[in-house]
PDB file of N, CA and C in Angstrom:
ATOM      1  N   UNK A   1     -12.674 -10.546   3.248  1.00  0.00           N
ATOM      2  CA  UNK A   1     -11.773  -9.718   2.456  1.00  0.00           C
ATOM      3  C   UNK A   1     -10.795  -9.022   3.394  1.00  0.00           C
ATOM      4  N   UNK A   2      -9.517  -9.006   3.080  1.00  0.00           N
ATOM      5  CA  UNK A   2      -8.572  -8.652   3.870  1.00  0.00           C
ATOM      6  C   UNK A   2      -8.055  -7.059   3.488  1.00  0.00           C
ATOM      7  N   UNK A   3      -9.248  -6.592   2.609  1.00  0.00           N
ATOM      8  CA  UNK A   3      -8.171  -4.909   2.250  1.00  0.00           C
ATOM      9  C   UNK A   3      -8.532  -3.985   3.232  1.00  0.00           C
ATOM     10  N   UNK A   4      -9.412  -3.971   4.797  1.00  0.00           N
ATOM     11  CA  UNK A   4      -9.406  -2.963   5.093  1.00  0.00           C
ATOM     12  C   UNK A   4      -7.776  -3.414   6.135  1.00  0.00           C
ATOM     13  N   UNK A   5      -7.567  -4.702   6.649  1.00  0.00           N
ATOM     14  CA  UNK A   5      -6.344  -5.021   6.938  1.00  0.00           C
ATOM     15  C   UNK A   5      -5.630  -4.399   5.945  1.00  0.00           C
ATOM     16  N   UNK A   6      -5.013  -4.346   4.960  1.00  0.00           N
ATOM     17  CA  UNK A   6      -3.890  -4.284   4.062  1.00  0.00           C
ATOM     18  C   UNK A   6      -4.400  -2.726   4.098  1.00  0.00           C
ATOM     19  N   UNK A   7      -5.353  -1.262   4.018  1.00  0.00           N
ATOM     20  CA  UNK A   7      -5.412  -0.435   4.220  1.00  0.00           C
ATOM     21  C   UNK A   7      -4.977   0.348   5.509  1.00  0.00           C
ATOM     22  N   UNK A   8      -5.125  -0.749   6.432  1.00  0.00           N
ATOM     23  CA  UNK A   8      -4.794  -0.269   7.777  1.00  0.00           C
ATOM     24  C   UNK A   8      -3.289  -0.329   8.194  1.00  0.00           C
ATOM     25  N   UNK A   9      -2.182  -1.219   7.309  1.00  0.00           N
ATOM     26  CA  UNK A   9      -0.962  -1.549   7.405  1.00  0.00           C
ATOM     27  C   UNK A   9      -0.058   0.120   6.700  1.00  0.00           C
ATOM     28  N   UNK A  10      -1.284   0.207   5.784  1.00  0.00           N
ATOM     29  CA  UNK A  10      -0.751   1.739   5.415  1.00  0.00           C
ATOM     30  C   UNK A  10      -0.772   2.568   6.269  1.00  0.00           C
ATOM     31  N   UNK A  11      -1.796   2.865   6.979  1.00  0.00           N
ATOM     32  CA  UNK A  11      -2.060   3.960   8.128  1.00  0.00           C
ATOM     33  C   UNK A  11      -1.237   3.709   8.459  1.00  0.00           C
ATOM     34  N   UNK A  12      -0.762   2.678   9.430  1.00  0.00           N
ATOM     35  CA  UNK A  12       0.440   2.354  10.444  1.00  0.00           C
ATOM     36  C   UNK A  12       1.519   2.628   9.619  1.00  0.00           C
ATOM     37  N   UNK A  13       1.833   2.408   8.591  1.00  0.00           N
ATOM     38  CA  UNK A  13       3.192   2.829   7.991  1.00  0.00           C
ATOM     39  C   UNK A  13       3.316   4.122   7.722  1.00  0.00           C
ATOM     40  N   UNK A  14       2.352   5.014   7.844  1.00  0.00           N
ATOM     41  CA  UNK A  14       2.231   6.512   7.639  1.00  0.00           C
ATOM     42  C   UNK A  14       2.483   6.721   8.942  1.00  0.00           C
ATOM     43  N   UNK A  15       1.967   6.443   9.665  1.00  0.00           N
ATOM     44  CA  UNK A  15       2.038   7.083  11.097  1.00  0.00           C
ATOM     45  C   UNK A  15       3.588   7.009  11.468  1.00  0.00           C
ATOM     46  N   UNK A  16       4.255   5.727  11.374  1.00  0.00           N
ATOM     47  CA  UNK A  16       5.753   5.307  11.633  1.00  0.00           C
ATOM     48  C   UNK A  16       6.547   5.889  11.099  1.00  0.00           C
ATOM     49  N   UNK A  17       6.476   6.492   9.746  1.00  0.00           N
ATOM     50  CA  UNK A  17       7.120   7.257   8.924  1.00  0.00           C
ATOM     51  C   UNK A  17       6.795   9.110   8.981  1.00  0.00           C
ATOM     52  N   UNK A  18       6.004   9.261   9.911  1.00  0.00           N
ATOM     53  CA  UNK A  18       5.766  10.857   9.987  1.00  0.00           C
ATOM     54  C   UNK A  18       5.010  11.521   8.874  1.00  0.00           C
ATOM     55  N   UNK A  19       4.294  10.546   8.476  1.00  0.00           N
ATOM     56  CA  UNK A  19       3.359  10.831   7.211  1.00  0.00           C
ATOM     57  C   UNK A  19       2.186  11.215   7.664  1.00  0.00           C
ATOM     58  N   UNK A  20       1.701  12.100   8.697  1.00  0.00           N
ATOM     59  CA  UNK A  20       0.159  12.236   9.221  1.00  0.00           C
ATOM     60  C   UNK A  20       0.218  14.336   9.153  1.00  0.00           C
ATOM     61  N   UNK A  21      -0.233  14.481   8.641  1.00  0.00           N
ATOM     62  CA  UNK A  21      -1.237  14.038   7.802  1.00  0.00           C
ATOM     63  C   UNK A  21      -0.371  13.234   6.028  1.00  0.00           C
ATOM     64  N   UNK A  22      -1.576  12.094   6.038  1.00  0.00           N
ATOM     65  CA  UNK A  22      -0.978  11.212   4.738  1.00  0.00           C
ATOM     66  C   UNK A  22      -0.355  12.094   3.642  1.00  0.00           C
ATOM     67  N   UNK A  23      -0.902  13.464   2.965  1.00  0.00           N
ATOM     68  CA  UNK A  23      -0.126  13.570   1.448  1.00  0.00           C
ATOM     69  C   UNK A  23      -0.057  12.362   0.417  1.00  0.00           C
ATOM     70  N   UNK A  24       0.931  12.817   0.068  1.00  0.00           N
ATOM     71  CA  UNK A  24       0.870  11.976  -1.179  1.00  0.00           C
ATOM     72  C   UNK A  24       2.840  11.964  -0.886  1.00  0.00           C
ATOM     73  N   UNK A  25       2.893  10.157  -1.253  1.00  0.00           N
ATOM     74  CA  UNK A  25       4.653   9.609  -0.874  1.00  0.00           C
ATOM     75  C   UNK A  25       4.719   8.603  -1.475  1.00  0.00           C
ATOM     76  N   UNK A  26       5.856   7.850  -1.970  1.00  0.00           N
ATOM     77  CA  UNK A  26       6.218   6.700  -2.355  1.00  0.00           C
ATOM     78  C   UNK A  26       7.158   5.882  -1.370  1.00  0.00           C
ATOM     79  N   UNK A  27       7.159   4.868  -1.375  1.00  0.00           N
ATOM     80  CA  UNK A  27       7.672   3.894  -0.584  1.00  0.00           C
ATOM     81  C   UNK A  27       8.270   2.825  -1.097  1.00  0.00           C
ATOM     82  N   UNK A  28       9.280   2.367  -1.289  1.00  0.00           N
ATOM     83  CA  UNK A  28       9.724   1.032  -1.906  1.00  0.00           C
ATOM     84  C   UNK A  28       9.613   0.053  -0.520  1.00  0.00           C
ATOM     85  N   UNK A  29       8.972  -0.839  -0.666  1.00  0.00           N
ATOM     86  CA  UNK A  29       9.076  -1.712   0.132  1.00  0.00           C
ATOM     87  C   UNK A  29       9.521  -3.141  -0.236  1.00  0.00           C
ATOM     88  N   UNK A  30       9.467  -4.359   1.147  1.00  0.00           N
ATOM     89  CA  UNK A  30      10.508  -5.586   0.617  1.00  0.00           C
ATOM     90  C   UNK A  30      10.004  -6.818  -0.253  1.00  0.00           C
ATOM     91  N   UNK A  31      10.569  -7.109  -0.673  1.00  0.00           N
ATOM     92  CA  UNK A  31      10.248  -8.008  -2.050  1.00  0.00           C
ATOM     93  C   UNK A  31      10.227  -7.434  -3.128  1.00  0.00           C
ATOM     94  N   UNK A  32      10.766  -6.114  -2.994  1.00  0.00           N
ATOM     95  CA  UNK A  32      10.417  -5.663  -4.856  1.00  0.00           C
ATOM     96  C   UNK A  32       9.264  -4.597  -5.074  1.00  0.00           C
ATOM     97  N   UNK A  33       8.333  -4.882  -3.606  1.00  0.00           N
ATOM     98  CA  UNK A  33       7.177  -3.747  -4.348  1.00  0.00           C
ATOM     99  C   UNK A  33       7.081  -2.658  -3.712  1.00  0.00           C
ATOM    100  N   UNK A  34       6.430  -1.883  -4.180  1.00  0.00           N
ATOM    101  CA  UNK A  34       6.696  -0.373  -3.921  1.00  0.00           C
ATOM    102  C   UNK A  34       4.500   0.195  -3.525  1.00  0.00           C
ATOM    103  N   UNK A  35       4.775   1.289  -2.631  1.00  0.00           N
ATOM    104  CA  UNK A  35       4.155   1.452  -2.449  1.00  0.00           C
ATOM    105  C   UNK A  35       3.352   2.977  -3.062  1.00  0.00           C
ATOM    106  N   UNK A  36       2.449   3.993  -3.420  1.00  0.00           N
ATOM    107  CA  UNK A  36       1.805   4.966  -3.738  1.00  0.00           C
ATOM    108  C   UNK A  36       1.015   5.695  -2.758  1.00  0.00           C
ATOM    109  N   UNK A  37       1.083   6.265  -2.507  1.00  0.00           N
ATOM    110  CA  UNK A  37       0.249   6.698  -1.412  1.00  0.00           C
ATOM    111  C   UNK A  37      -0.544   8.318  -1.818  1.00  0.00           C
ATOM    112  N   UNK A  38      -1.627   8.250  -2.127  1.00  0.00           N
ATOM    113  CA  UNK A  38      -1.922   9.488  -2.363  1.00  0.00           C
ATOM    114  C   UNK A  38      -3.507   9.956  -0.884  1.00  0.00           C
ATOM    115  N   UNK A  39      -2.976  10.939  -0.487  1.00  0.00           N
ATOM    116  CA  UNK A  39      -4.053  11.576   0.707  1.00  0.00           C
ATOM    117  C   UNK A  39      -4.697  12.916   0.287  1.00  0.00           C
ATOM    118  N   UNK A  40      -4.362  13.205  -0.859  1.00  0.00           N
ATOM    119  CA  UNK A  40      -4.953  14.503  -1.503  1.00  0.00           C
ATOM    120  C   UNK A  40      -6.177  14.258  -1.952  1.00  0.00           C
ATOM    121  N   UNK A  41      -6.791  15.219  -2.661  1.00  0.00           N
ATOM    122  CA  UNK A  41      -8.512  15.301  -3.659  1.00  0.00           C
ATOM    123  C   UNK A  41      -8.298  15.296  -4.688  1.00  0.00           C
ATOM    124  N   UNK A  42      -7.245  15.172  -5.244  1.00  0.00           N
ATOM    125  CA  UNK A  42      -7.041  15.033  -6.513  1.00  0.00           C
ATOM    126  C   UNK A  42      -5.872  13.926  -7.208  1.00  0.00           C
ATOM    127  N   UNK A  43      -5.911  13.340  -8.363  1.00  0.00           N
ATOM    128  CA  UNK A  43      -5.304  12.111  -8.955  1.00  0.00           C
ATOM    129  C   UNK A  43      -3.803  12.799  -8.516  1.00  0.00           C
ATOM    130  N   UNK A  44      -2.830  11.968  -8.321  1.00  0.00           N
ATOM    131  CA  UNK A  44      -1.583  11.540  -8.427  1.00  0.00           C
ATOM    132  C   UNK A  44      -1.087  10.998  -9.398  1.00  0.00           C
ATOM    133  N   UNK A  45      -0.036  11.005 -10.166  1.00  0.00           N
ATOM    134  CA  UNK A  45       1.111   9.565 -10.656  1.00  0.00           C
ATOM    135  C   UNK A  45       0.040   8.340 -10.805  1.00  0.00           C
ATOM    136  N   UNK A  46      -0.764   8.861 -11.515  1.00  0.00           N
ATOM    137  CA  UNK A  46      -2.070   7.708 -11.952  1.00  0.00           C
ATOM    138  C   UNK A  46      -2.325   7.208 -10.106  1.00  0.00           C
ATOM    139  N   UNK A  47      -2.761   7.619  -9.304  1.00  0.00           N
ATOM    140  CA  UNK A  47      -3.280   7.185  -8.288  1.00  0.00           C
ATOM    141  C   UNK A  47      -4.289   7.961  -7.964  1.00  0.00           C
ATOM    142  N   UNK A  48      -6.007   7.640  -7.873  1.00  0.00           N
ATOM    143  CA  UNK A  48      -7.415   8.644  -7.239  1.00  0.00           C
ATOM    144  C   UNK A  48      -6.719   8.497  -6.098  1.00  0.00           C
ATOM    145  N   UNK A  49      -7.160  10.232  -6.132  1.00  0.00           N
ATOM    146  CA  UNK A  49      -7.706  10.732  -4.923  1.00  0.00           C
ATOM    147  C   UNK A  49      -8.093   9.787  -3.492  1.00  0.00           C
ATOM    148  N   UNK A  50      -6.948   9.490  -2.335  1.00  0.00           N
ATOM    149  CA  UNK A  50      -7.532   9.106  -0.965  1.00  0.00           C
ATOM    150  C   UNK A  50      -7.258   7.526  -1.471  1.00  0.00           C
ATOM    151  N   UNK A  51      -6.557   7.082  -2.407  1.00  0.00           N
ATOM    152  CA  UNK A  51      -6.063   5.540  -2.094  1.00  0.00           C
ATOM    153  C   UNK A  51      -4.598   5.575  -2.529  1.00  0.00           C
ATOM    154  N   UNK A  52      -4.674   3.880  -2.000  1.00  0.00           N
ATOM    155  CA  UNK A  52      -2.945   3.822  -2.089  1.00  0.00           C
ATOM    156  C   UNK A  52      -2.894   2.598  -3.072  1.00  0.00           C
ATOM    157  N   UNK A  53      -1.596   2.542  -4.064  1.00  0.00           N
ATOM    158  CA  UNK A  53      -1.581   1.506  -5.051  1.00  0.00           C
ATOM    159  C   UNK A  53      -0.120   0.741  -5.082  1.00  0.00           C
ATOM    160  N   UNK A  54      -0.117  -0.244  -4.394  1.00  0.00           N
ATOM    161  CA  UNK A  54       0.942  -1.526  -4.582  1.00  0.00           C
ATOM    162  C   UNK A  54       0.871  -1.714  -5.765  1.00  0.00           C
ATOM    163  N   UNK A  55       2.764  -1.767  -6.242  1.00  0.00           N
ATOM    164  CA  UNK A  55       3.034  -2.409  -7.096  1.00  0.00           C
ATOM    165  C   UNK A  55       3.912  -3.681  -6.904  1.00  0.00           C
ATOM    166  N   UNK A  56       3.607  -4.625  -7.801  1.00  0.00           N
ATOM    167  CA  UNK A  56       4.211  -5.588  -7.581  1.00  0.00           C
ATOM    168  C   UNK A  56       6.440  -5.522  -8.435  1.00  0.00           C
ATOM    169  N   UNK A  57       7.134  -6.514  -8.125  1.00  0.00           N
ATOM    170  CA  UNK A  57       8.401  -6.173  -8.298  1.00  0.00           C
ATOM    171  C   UNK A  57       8.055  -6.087 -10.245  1.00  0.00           C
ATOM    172  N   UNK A  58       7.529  -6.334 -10.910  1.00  0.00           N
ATOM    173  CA  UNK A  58       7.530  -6.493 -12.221  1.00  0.00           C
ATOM    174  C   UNK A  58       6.648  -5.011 -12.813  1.00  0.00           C
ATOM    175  N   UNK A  59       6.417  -4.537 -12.039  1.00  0.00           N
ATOM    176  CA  UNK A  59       6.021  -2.723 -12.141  1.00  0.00           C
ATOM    177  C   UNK A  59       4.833  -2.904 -12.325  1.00  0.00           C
ATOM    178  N   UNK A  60       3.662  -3.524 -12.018  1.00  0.00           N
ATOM    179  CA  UNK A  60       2.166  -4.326 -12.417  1.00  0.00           C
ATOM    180  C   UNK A  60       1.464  -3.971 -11.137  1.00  0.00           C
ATOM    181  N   UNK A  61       0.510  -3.238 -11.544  1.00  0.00           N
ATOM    182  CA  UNK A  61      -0.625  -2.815 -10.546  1.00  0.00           C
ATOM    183  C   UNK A  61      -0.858  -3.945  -9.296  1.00  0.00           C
ATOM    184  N   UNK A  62      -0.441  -4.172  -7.964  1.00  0.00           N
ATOM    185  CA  UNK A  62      -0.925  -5.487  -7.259  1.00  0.00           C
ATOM    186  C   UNK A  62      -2.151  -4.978  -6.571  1.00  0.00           C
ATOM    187  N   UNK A  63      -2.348  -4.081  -6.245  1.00  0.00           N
ATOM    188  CA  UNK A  63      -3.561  -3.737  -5.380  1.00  0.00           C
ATOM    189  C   UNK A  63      -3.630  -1.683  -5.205  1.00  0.00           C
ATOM    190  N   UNK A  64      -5.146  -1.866  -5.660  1.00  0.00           N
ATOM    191  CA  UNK A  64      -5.402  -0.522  -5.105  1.00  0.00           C
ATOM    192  C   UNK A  64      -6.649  -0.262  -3.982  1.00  0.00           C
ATOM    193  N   UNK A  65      -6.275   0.200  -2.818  1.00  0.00           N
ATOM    194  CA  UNK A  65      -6.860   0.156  -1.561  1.00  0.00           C
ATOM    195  C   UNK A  65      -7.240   1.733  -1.084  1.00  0.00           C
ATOM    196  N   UNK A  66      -8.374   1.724  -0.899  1.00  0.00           N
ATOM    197  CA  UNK A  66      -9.159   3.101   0.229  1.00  0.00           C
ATOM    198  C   UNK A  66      -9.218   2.890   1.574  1.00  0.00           C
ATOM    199  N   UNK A  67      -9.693   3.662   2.376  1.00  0.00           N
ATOM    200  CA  UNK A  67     -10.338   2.955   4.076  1.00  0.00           C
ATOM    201  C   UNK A  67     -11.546   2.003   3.654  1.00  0.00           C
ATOM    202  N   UNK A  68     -12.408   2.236   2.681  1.00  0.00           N
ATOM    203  CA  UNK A  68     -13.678   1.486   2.818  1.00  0.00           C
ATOM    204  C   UNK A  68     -14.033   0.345   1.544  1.00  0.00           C
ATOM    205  N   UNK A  69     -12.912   0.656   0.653  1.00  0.00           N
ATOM    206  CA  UNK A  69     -12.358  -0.043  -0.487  1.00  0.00           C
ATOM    207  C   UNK A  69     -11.685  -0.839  -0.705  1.00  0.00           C
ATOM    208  N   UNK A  70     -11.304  -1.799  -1.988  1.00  0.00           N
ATOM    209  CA  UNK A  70     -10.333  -2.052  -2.686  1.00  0.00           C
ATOM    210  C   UNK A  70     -10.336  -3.049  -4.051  1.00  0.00           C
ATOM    211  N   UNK A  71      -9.285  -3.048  -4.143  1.00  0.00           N
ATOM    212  CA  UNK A  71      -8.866  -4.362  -5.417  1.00  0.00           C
ATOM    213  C   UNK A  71      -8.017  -4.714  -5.772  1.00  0.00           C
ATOM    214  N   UNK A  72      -7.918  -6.314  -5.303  1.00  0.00           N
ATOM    215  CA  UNK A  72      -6.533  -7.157  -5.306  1.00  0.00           C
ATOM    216  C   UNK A  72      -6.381  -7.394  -6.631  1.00  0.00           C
ATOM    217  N   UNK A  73      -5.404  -7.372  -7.074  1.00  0.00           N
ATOM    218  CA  UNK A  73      -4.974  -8.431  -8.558  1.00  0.00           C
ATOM    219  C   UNK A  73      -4.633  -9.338  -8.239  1.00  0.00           C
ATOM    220  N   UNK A  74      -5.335 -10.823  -8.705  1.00  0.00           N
ATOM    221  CA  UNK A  74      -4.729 -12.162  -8.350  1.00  0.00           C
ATOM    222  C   UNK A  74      -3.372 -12.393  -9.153  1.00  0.00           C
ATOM    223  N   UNK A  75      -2.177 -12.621  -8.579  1.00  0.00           N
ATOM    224  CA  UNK A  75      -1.476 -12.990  -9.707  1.00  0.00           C
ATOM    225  C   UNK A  75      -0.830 -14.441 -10.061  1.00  0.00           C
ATOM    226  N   UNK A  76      -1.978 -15.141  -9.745  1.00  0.00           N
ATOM    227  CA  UNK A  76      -1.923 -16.766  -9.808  1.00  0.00           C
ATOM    228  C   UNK A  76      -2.020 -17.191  -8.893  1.00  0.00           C
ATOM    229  N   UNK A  77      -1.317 -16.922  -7.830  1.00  0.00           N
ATOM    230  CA  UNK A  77      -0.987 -17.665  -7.298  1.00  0.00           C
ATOM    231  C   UNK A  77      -2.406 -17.821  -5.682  1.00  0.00           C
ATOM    232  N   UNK A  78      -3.636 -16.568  -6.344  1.00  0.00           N
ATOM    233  CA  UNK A  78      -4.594 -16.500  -5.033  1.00  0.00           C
ATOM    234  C   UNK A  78      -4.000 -16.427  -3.723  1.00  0.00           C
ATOM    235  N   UNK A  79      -2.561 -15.955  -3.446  1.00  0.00           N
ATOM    236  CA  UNK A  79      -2.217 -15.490  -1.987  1.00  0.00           C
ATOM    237  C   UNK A  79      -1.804 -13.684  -2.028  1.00  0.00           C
ATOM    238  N   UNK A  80      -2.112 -13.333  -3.195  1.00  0.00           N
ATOM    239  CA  UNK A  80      -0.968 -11.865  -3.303  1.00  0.00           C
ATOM    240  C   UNK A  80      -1.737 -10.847  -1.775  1.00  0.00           C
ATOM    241  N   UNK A  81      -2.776 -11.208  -1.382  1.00  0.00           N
ATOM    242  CA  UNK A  81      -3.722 -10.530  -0.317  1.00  0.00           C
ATOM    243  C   UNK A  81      -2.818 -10.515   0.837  1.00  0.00           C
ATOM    244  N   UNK A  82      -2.339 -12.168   0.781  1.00  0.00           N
ATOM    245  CA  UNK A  82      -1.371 -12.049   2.096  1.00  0.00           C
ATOM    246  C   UNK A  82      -0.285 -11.739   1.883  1.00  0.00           C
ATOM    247  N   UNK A  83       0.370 -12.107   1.167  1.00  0.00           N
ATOM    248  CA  UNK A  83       1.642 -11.686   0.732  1.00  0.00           C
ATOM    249  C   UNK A  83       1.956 -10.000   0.714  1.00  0.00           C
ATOM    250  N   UNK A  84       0.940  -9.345   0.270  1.00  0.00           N
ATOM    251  CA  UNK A  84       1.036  -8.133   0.908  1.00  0.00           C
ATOM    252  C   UNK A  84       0.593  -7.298   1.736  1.00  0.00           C
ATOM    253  N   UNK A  85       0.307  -7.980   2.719  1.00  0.00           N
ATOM    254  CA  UNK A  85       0.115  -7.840   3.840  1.00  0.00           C
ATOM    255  C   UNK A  85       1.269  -8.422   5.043  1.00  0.00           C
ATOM    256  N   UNK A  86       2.348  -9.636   4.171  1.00  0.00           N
ATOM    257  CA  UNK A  86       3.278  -9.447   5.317  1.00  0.00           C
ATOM    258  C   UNK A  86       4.276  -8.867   5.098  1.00  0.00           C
ATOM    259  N   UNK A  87       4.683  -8.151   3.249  1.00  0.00           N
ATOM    260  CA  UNK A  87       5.478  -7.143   3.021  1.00  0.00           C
ATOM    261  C   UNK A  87       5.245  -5.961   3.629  1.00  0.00           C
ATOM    262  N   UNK A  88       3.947  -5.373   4.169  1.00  0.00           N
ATOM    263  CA  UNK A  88       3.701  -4.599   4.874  1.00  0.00           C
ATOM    264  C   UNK A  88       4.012  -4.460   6.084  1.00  0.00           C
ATOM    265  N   UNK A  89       4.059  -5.570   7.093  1.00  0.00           N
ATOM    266  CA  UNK A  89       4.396  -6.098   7.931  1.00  0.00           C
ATOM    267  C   UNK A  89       6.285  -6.168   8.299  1.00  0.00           C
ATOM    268  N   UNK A  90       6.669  -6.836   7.042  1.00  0.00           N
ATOM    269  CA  UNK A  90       8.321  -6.515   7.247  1.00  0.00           C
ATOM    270  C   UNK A  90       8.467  -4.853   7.289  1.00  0.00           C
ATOM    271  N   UNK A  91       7.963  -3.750   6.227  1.00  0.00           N
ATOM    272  CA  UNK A  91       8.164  -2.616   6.001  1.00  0.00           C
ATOM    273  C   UNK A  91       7.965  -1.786   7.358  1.00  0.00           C
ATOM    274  N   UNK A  92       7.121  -2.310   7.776  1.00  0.00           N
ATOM    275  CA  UNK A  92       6.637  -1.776   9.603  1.00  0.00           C
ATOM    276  C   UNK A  92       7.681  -2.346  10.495  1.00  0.00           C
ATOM    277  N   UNK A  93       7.773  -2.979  10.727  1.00  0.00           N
ATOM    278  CA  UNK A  93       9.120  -3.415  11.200  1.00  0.00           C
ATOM    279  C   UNK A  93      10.420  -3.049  11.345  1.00  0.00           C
ATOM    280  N   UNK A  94      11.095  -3.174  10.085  1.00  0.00           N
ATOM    281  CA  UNK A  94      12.206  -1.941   9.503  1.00  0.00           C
ATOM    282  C   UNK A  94      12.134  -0.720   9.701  1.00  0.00           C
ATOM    283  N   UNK A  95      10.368   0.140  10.061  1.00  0.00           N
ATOM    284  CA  UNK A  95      10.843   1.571  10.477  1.00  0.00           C
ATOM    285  C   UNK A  95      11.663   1.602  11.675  1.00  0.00           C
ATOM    286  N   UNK A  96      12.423   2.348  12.014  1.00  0.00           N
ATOM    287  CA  UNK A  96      13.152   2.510  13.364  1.00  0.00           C
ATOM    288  C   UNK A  96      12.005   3.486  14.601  1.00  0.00           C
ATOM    289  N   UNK A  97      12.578   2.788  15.426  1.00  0.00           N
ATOM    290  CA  UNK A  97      11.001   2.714  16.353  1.00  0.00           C
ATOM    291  C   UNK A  97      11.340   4.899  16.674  1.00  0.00           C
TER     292      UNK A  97
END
């Protein structure tokens, strides 16, 4: 299972973005999906407490991820795991160093 990878692409994108300590932020990232980020104890914008929730470009739950958690939505195609994991990857990238 690849979500503590795809959890850990968040850290790094928090850290790159001056997000430490995490809070709670939104992120549009490339391809369309957008990211949730909640670091508080309490629910967010429909997001628990201490995870983060990808959406895909069609506004559809793609994944909700903890440090020790998660859950992909397949959306046919059985790659969305990687696929967001290298939108994560472009989004890390694009921060300015």
């Amino acid at each position: 299972m690849k979500v503590s990878e795809l959890f850990d692409r968040v850290v790094q994108l928090a850290e790159k973005r001056g997000r430490i300590p995490v809070g709670r932020w939104t992120v549009d990232l490339p391809d369309g999906f957008s990211l949730r980020v909640n670091g508080s104890g309490e629910e967010w914008e429909n997001v628990p407490p201490y995870h983060a929730l990808f959406t895909s470009p069609q506004g559809w739950p793609a994944a909700l991820v903890t440090v020790n958690a998660g859950t992909v939505i397949d959306d046919g195609t059985r790659g969305i795991e990687d696929k967001l994991i290298t939108v994560m990857d472009r989004a890390l990238a694009e921060v300015p160093a």
